[in-house]
PDB file of N, CA and C in Angstrom:
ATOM      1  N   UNK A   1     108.556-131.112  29.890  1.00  0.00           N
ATOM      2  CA  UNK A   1     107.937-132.347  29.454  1.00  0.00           C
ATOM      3  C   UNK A   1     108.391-133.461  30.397  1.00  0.00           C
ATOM      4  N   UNK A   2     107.501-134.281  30.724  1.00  0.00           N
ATOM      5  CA  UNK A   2     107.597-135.680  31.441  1.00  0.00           C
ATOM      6  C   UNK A   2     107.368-136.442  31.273  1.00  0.00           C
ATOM      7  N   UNK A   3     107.540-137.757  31.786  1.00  0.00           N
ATOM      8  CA  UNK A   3     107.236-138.905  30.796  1.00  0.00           C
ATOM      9  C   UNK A   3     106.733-140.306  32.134  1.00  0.00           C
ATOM     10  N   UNK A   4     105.299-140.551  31.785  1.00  0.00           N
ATOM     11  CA  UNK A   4     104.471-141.263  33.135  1.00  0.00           C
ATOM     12  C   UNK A   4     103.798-142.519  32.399  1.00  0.00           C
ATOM     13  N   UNK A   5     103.231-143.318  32.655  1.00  0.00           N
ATOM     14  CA  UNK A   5     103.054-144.732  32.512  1.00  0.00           C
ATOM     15  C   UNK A   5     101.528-144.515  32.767  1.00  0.00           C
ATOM     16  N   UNK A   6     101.166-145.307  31.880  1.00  0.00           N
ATOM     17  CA  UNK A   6      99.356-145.992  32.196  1.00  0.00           C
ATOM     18  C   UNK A   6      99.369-147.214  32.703  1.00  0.00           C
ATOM     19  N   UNK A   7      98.698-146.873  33.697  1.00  0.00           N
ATOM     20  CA  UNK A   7      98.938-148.685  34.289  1.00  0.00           C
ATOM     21  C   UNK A   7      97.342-148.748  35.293  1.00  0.00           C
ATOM     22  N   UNK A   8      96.957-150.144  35.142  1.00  0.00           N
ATOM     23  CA  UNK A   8      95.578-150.118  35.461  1.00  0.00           C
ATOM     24  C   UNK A   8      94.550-149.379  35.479  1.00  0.00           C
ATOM     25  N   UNK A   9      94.609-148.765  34.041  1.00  0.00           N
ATOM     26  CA  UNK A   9      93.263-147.610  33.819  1.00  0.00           C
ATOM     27  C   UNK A   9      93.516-146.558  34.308  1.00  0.00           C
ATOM     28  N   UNK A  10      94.860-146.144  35.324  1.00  0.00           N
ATOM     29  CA  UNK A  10      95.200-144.871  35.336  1.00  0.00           C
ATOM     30  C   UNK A  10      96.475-144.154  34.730  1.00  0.00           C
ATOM     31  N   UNK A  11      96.493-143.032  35.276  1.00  0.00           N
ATOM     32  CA  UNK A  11      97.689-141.795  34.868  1.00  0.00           C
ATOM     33  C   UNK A  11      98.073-141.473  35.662  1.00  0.00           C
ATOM     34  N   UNK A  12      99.217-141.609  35.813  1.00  0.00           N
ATOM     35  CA  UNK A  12     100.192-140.969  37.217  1.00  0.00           C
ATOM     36  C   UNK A  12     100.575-140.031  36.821  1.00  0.00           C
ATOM     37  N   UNK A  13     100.585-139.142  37.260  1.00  0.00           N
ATOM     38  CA  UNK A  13     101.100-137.553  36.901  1.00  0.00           C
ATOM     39  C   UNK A  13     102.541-137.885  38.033  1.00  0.00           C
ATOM     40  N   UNK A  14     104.079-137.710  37.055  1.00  0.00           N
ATOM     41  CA  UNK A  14     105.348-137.753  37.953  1.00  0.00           C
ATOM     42  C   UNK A  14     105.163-136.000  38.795  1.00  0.00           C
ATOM     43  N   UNK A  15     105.892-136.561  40.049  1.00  0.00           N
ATOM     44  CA  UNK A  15     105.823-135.266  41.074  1.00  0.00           C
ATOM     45  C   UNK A  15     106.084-134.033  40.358  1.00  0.00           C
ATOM     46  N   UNK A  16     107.171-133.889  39.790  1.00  0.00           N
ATOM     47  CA  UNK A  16     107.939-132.498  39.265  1.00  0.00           C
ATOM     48  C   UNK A  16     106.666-131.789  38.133  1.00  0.00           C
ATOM     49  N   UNK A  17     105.686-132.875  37.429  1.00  0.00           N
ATOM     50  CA  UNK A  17     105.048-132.033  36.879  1.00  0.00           C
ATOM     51  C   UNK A  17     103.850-131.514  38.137  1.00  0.00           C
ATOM     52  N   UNK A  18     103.358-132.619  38.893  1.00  0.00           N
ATOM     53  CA  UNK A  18     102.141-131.709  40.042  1.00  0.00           C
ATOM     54  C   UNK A  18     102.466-130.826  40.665  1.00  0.00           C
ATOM     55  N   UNK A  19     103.786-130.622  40.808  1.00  0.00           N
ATOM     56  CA  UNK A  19     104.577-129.257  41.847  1.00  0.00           C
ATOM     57  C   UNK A  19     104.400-128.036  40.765  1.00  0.00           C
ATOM     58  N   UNK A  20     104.668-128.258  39.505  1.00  0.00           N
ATOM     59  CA  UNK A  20     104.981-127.255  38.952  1.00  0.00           C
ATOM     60  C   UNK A  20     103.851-126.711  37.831  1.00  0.00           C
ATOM     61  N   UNK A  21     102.642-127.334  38.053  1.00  0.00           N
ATOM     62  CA  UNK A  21     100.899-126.981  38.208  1.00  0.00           C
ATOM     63  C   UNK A  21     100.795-126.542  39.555  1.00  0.00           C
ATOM     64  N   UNK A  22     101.335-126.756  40.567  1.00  0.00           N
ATOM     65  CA  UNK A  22     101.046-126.065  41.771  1.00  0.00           C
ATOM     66  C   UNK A  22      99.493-127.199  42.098  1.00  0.00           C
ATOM     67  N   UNK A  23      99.194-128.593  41.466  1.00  0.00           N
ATOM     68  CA  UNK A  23      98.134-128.944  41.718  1.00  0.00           C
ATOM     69  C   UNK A  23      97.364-129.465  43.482  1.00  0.00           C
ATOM     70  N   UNK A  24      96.424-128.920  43.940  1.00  0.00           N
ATOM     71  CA  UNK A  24      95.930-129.157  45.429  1.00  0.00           C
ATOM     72  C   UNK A  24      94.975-130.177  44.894  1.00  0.00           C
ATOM     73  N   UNK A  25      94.467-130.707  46.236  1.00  0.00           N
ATOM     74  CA  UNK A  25      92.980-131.499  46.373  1.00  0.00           C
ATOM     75  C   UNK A  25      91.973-130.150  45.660  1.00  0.00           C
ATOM     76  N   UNK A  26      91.178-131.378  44.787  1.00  0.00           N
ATOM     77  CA  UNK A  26      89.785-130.095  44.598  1.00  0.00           C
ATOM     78  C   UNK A  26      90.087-129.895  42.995  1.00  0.00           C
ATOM     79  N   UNK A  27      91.373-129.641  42.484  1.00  0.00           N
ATOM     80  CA  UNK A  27      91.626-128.973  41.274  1.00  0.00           C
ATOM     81  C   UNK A  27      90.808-130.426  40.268  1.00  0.00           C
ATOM     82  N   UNK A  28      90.774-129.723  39.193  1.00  0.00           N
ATOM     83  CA  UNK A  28      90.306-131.087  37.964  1.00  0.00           C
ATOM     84  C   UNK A  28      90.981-130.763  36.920  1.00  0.00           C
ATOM     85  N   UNK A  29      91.192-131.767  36.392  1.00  0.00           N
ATOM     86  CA  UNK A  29      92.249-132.203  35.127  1.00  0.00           C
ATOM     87  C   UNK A  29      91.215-132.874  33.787  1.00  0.00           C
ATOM     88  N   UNK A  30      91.705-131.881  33.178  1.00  0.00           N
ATOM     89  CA  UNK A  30      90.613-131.939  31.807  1.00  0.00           C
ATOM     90  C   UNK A  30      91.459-132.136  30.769  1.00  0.00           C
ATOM     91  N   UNK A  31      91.223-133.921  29.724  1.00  0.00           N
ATOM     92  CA  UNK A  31      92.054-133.458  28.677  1.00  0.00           C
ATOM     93  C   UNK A  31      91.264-133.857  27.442  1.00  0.00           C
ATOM     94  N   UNK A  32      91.682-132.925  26.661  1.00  0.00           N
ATOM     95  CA  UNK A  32      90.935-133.001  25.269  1.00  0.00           C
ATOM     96  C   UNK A  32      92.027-133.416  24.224  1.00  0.00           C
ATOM     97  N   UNK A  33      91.688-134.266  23.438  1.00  0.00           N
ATOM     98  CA  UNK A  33      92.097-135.267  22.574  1.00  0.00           C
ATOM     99  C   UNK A  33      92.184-134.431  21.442  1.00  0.00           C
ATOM    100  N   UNK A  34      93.449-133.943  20.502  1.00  0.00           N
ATOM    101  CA  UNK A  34      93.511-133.165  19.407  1.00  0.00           C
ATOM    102  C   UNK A  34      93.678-133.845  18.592  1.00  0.00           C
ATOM    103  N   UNK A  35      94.107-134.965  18.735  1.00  0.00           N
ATOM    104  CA  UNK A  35      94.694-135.722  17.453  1.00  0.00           C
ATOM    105  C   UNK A  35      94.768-137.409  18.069  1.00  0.00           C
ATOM    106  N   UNK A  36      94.698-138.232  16.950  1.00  0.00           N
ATOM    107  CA  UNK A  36      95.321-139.673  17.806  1.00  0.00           C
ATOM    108  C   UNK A  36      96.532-139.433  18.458  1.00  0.00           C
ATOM    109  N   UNK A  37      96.865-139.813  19.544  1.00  0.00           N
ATOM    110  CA  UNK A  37      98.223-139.461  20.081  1.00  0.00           C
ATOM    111  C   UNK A  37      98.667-138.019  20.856  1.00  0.00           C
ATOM    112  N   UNK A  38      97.931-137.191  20.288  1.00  0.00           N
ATOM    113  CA  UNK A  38      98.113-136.127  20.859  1.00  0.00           C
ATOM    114  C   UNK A  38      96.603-135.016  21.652  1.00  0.00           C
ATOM    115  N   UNK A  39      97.522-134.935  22.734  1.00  0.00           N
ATOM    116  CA  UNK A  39      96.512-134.616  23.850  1.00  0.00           C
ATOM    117  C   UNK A  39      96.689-133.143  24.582  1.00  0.00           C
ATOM    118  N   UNK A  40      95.854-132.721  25.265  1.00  0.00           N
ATOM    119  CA  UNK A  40      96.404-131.181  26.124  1.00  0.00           C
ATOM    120  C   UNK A  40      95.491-131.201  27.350  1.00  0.00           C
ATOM    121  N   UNK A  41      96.517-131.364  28.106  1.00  0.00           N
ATOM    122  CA  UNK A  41      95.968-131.223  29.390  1.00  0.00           C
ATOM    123  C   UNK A  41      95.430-129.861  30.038  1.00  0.00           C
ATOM    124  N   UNK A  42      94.553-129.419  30.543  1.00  0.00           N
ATOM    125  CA  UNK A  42      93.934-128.484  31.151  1.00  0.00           C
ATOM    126  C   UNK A  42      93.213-128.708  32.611  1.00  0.00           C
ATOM    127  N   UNK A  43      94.004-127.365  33.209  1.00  0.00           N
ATOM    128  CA  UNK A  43      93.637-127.958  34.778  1.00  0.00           C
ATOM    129  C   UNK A  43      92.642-126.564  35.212  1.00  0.00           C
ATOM    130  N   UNK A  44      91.860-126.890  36.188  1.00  0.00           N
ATOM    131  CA  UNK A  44      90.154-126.060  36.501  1.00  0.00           C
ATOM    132  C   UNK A  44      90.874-126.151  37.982  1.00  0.00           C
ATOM    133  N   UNK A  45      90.773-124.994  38.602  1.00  0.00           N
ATOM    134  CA  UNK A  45      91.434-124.721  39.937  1.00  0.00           C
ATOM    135  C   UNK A  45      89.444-125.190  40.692  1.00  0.00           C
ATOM    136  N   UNK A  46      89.631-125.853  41.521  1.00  0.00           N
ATOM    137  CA  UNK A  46      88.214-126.863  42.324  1.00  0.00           C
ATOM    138  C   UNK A  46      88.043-126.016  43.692  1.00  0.00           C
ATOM    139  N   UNK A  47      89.855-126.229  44.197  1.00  0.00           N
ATOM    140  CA  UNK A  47      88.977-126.005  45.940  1.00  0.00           C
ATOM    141  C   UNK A  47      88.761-123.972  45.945  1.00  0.00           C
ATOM    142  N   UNK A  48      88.909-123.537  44.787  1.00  0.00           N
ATOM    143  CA  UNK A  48      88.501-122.188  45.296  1.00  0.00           C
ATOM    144  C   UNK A  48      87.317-122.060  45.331  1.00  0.00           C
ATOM    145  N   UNK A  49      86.330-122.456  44.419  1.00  0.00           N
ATOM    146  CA  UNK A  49      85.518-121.808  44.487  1.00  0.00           C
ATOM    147  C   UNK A  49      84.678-122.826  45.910  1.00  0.00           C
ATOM    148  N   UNK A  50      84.830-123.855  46.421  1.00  0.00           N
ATOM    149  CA  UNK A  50      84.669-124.742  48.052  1.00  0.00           C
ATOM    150  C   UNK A  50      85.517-123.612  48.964  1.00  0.00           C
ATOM    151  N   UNK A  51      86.275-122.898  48.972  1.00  0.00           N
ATOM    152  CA  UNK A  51      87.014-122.179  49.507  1.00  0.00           C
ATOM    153  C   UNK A  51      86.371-120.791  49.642  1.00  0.00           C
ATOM    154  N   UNK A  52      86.167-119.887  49.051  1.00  0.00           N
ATOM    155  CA  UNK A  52      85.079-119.320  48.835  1.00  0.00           C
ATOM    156  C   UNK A  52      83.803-119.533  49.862  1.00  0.00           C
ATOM    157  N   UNK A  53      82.855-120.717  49.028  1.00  0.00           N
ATOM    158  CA  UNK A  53      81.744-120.646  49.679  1.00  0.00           C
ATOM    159  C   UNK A  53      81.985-120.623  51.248  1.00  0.00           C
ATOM    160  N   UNK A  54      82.818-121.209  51.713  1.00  0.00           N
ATOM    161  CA  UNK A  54      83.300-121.684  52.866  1.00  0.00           C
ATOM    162  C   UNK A  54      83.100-119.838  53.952  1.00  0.00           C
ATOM    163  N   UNK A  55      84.120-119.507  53.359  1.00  0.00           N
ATOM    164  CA  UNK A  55      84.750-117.948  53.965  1.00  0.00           C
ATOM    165  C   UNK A  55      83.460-117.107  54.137  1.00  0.00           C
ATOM    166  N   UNK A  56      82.340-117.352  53.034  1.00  0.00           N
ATOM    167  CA  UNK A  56      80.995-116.615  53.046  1.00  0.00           C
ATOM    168  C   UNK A  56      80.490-117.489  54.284  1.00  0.00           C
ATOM    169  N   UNK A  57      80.323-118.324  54.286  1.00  0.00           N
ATOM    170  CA  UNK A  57      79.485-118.997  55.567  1.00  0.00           C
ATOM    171  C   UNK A  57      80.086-118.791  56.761  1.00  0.00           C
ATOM    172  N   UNK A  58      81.529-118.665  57.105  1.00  0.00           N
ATOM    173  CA  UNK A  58      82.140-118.252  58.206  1.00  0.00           C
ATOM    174  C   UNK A  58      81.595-116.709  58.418  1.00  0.00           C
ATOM    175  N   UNK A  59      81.817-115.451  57.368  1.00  0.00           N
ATOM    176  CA  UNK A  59      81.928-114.398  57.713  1.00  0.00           C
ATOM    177  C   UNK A  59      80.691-114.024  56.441  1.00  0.00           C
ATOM    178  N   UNK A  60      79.665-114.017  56.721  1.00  0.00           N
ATOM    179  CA  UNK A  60      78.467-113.598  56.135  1.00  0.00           C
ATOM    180  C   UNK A  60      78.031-112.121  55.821  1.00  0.00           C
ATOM    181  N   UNK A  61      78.031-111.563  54.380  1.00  0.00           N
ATOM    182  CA  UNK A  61      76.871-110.361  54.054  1.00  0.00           C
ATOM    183  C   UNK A  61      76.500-109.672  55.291  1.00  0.00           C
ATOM    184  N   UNK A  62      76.467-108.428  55.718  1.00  0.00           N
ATOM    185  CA  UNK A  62      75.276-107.371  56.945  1.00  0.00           C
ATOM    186  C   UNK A  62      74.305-107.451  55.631  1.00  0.00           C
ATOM    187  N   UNK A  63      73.428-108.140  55.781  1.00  0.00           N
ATOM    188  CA  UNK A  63      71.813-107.380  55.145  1.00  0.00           C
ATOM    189  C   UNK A  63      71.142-106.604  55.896  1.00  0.00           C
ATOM    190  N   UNK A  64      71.377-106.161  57.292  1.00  0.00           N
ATOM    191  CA  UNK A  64      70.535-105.514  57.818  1.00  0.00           C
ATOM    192  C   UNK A  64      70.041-106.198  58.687  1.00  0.00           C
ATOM    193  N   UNK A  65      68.973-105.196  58.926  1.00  0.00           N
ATOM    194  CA  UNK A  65      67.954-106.211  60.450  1.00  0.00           C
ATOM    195  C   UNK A  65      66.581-106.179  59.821  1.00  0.00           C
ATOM    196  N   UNK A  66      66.177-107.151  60.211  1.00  0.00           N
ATOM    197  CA  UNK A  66      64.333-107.085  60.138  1.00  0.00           C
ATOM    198  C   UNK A  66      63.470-106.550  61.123  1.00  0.00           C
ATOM    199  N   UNK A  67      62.710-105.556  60.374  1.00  0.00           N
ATOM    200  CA  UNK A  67      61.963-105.190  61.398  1.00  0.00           C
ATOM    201  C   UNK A  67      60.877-105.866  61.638  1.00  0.00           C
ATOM    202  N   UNK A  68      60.784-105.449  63.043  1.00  0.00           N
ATOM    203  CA  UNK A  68      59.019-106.560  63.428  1.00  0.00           C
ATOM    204  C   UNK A  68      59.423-108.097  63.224  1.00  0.00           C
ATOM    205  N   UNK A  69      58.389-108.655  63.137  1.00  0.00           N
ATOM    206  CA  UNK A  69      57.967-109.987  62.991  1.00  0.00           C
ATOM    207  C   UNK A  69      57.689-110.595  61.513  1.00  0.00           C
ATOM    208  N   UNK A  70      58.502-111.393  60.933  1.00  0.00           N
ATOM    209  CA  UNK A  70      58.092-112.078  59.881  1.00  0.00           C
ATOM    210  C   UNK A  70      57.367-113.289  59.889  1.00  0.00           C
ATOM    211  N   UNK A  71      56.365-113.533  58.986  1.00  0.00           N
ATOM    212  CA  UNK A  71      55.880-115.047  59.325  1.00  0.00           C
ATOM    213  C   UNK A  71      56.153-116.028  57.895  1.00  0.00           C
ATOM    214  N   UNK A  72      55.575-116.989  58.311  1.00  0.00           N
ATOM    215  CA  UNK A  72      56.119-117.718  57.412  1.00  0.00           C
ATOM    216  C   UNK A  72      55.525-117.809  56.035  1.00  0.00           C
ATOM    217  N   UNK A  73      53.818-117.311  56.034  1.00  0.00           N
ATOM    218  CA  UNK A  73      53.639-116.886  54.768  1.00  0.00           C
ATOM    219  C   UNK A  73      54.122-115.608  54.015  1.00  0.00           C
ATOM    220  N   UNK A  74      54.433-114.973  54.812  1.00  0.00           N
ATOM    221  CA  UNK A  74      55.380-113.488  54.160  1.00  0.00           C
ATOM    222  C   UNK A  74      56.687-114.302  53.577  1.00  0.00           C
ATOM    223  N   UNK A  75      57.474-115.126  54.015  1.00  0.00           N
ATOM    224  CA  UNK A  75      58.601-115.280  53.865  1.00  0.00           C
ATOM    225  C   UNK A  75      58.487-116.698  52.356  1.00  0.00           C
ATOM    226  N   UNK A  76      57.464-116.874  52.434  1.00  0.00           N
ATOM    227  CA  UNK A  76      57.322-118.438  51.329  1.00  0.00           C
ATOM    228  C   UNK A  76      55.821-117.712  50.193  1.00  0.00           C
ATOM    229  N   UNK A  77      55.572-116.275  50.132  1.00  0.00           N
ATOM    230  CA  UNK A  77      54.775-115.901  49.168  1.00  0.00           C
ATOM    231  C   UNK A  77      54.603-116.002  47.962  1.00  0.00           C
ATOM    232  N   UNK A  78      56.274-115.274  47.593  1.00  0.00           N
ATOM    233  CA  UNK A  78      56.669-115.179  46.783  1.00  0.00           C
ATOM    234  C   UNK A  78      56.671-117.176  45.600  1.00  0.00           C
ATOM    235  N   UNK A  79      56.773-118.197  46.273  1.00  0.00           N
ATOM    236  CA  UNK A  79      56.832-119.111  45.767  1.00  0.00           C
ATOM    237  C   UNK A  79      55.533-119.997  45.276  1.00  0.00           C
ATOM    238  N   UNK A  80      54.871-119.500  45.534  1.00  0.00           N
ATOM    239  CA  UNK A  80      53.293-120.295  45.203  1.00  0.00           C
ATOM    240  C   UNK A  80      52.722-119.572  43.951  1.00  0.00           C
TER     241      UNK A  80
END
């Protein structure tokens, strides 16, 4: 347990608790209100799944090769 200050509309989270969430850029902090006064913080890990997409765009799926020539109504058919 720690003990942090509201001051101008925010919440400072003291260091020893962000170290020990392990919290990075990206993560989100969710808190739901149980009671007047009493609260529970819940943290959503952010930069993985930016982390992720990332690694797919560097190192992309083999789908294969296309054969022949595609055009552009073959490729936009399906949407009309």
């Amino acid at each position: 347990m720690a003990e942090t200050t509201y001051y101008k509309d925010k919440v400072y989270l003291p260091r020893e608790i962000r170290e020990s969430l392990g919290l990075v850029d990206g993560d989100r902090l969710y808190i739901e209100v149980l009671d007047r006064g009493v609260a529970r913080l819940i943290l959503m890990r952010g930069g993985e799944a930016g982390r992720r997409v990332l690694e797919r765009i560097d190192n992309p799926p083999n789908l294969g090769r296309l054969r022949g020539r595609v055009t552009r109504e073959e490729i936009y058919e399906d949407i009309t």
